[in-house]
Protein backbone atom coordinates (compact mmCIF):
# COMPACT_ATOMS: atom_id res chain seq x y z
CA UNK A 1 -49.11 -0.82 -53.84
CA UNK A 2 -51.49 -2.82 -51.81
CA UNK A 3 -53.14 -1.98 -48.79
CA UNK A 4 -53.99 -4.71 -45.62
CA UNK A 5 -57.68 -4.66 -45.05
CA UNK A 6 -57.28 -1.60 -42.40
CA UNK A 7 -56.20 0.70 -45.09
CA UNK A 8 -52.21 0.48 -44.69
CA UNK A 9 -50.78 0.82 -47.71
CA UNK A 10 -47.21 -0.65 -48.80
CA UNK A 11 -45.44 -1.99 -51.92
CA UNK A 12 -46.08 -5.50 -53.01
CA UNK A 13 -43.63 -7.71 -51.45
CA UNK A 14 -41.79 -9.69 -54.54
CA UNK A 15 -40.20 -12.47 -52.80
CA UNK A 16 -42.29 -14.50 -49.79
CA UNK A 17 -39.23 -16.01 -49.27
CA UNK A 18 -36.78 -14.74 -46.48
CA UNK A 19 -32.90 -15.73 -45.91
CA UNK A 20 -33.03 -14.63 -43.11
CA UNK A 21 -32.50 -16.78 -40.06
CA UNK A 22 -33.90 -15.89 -36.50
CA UNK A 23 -32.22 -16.59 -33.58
CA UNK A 24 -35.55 -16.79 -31.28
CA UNK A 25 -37.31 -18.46 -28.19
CA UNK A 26 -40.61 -18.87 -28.36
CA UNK A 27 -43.25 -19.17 -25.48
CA UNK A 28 -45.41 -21.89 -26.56
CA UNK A 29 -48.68 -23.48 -23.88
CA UNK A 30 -47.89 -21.98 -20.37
CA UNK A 31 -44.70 -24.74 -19.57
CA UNK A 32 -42.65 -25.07 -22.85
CA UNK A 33 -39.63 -22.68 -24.36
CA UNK A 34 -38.77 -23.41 -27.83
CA UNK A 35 -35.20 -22.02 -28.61
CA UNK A 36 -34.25 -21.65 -32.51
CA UNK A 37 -31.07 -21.84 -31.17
CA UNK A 38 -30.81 -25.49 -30.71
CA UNK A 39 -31.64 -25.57 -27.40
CA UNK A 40 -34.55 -27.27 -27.11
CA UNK A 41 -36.68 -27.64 -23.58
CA UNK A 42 -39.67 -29.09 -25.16
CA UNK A 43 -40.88 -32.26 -26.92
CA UNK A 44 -39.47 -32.97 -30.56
CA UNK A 45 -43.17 -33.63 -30.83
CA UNK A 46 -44.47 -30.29 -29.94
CA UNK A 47 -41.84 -28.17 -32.03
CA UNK A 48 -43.21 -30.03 -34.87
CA UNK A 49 -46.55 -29.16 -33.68
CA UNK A 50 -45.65 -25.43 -33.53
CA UNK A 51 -43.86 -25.41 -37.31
CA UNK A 52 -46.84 -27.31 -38.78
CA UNK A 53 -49.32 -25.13 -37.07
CA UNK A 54 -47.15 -22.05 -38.46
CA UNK A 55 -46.90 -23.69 -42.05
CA UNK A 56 -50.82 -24.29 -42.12
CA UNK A 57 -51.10 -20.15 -41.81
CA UNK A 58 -48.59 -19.62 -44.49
CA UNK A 59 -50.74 -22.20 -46.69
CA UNK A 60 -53.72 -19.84 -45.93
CA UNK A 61 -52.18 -16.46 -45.65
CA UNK A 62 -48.42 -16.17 -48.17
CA UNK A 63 -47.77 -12.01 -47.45
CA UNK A 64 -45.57 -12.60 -44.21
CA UNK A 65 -42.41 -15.39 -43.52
CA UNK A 66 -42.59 -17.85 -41.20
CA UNK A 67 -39.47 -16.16 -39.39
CA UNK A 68 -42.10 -12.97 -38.99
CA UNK A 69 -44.74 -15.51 -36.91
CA UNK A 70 -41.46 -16.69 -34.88
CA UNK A 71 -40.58 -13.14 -34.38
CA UNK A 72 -44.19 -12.18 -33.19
CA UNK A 73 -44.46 -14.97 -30.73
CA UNK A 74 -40.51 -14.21 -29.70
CA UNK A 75 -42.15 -10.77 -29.63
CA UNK A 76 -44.74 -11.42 -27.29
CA UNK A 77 -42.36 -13.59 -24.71
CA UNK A 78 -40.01 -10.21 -24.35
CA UNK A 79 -43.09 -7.96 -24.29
CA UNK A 80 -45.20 -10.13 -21.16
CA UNK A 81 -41.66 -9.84 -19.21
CA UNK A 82 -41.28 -6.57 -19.73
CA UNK A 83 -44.24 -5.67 -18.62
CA UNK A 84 -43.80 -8.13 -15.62
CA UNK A 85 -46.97 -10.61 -16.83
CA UNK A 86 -44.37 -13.64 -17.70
CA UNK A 87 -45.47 -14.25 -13.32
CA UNK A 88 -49.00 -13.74 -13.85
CA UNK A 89 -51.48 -16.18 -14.36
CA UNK A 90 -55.16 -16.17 -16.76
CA UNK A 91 -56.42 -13.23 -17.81
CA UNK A 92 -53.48 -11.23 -16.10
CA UNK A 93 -51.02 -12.70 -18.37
CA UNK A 94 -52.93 -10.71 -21.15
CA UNK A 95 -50.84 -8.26 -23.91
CA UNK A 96 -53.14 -5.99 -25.97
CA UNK A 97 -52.37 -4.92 -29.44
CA UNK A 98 -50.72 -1.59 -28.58
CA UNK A 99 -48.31 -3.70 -25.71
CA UNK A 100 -47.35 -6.18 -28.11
CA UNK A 101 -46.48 -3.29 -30.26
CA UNK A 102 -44.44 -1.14 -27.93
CA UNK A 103 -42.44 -4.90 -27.49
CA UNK A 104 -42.29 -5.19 -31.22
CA UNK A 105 -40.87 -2.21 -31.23
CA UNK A 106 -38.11 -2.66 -28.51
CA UNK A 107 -37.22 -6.12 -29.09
CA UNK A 108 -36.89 -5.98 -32.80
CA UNK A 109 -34.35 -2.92 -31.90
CA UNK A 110 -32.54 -5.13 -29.45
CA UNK A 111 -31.95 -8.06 -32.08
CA UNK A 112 -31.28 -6.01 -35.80
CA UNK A 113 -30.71 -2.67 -34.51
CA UNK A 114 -30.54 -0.51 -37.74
CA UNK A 115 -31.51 -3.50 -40.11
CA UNK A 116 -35.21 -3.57 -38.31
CA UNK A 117 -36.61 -2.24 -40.99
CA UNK A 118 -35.10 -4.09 -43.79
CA UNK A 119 -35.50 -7.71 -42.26
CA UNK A 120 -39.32 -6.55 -41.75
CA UNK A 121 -39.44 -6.02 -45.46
CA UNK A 122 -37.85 -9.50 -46.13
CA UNK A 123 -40.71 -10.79 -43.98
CA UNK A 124 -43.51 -9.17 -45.88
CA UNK A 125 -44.06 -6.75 -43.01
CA UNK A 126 -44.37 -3.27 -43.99
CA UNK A 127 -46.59 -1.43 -41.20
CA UNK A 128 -47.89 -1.87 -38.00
CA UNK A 129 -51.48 -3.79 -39.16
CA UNK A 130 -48.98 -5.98 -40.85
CA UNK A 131 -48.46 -7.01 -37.33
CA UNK A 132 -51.90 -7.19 -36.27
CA UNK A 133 -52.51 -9.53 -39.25
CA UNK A 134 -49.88 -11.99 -38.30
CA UNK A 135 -51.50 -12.51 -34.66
CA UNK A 136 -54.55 -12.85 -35.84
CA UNK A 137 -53.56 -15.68 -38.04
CA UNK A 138 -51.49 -16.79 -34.72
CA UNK A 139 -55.07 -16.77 -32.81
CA UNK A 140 -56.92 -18.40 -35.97
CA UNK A 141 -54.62 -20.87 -35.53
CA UNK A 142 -54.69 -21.21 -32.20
CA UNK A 143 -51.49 -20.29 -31.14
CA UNK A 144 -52.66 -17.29 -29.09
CA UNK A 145 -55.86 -16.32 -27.37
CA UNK A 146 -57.86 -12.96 -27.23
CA UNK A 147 -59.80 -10.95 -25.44
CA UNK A 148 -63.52 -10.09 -27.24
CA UNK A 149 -61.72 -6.20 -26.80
CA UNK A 150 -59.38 -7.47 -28.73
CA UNK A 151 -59.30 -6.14 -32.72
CA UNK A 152 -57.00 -5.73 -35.93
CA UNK A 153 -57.85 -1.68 -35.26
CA UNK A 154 -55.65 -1.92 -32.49
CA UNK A 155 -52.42 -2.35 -34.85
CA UNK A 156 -53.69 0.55 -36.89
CA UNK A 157 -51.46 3.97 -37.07
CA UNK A 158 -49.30 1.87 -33.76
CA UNK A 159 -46.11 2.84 -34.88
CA UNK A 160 -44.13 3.96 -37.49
CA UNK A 161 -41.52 1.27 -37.48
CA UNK A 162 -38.90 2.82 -40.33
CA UNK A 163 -38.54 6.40 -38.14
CA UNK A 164 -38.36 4.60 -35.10
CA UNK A 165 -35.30 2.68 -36.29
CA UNK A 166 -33.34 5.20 -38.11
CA UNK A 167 -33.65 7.43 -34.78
CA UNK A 168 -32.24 4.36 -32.86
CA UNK A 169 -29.44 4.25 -35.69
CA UNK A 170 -28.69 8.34 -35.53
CA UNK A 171 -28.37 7.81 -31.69
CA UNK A 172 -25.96 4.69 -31.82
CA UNK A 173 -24.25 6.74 -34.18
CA UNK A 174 -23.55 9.71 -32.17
CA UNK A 175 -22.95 7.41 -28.83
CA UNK A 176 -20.12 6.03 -30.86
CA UNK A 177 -19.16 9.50 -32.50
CA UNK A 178 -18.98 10.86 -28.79
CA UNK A 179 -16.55 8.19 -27.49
């Protein structure tokens, strides 16, 4: 077991290497939209930017996969439009750590559905602070900004990510059941 420095506890991850491939669009600077995809609406120059950037935290910081920083910035992109900031401008614009959380939440149920969990595990991710450790290392690296409010605590006891999904699954399952 090993616990992040806010006193999560989880099982050492074995493999830091994930198979698994994201299909993800990242907000990146206030004009650009970087599309895993292959559609690409941004300079070859910046996307290299962005993976070097994200490789220069993984040098520093090995527990999570790059395809978990490409999910938290995807993340944050569906979490600012659902919450209708994507318009906004400055300090409006802003997601706190329980937001980004709720869109973590949401979005990662949108894309894997049932498998949430077990991709997250691929990743390294095993909690919520998992989470809040993986933007920090996005603001260290200046990827993101913050607010002096903003803290690793607020990632702490967010959301129990495993219940959440299989309650998603048991629901799809008796949607389908019902038909």
């Amino acid at each position: 077991m090993r616990s992040c420095q806010w006193g999560c506890s989880h099982e050492e991850v074995t493999s830091w290497r994930s198979r698994a491939v994201l299909n993800v669009s990242i907000a990146v600077g206030k004009h650009h939209r970087f599309d895993r995809r292959g559609t690409v609406s941004m300079a070859a120059t910046d996307q290299d930017l962005l993976e070097d950037k994200i490789q220069i935290v993984r040098r520093r910081d090995r527990r999570f996969s790059r395809h978990a920083y490409y999910f938290v910035l995807d993340a944050l992109d569906y979490t600012m439009t659902h919450f209708g900031r994507d318009q906004l401008t400055g300090e409006d614009r802003h997601v706190g750590g329980r937001e980004l959380l709720v869109g973590i939440k949401e979005y990662a149920a949108d894309q894997f559905g049932p498998m949430a969990t077990i991709v997250f595990e691929r990743w390294g991710v095993r909690a919520a602070c998992d989470f809040g450790e993986i933007v920090f290392n996005l603001i260290d690296a200046e990827l993101l900004s913050r607010r002096p409010c903003d803290s690793r605590v607020d990632f702490v006891d967010g959301i129990d990510f495993r219940d959440i999904f299989d309650e998603k699954h048991r629901e799809s399952l008796e949607r389908i059941a019902d038909r």
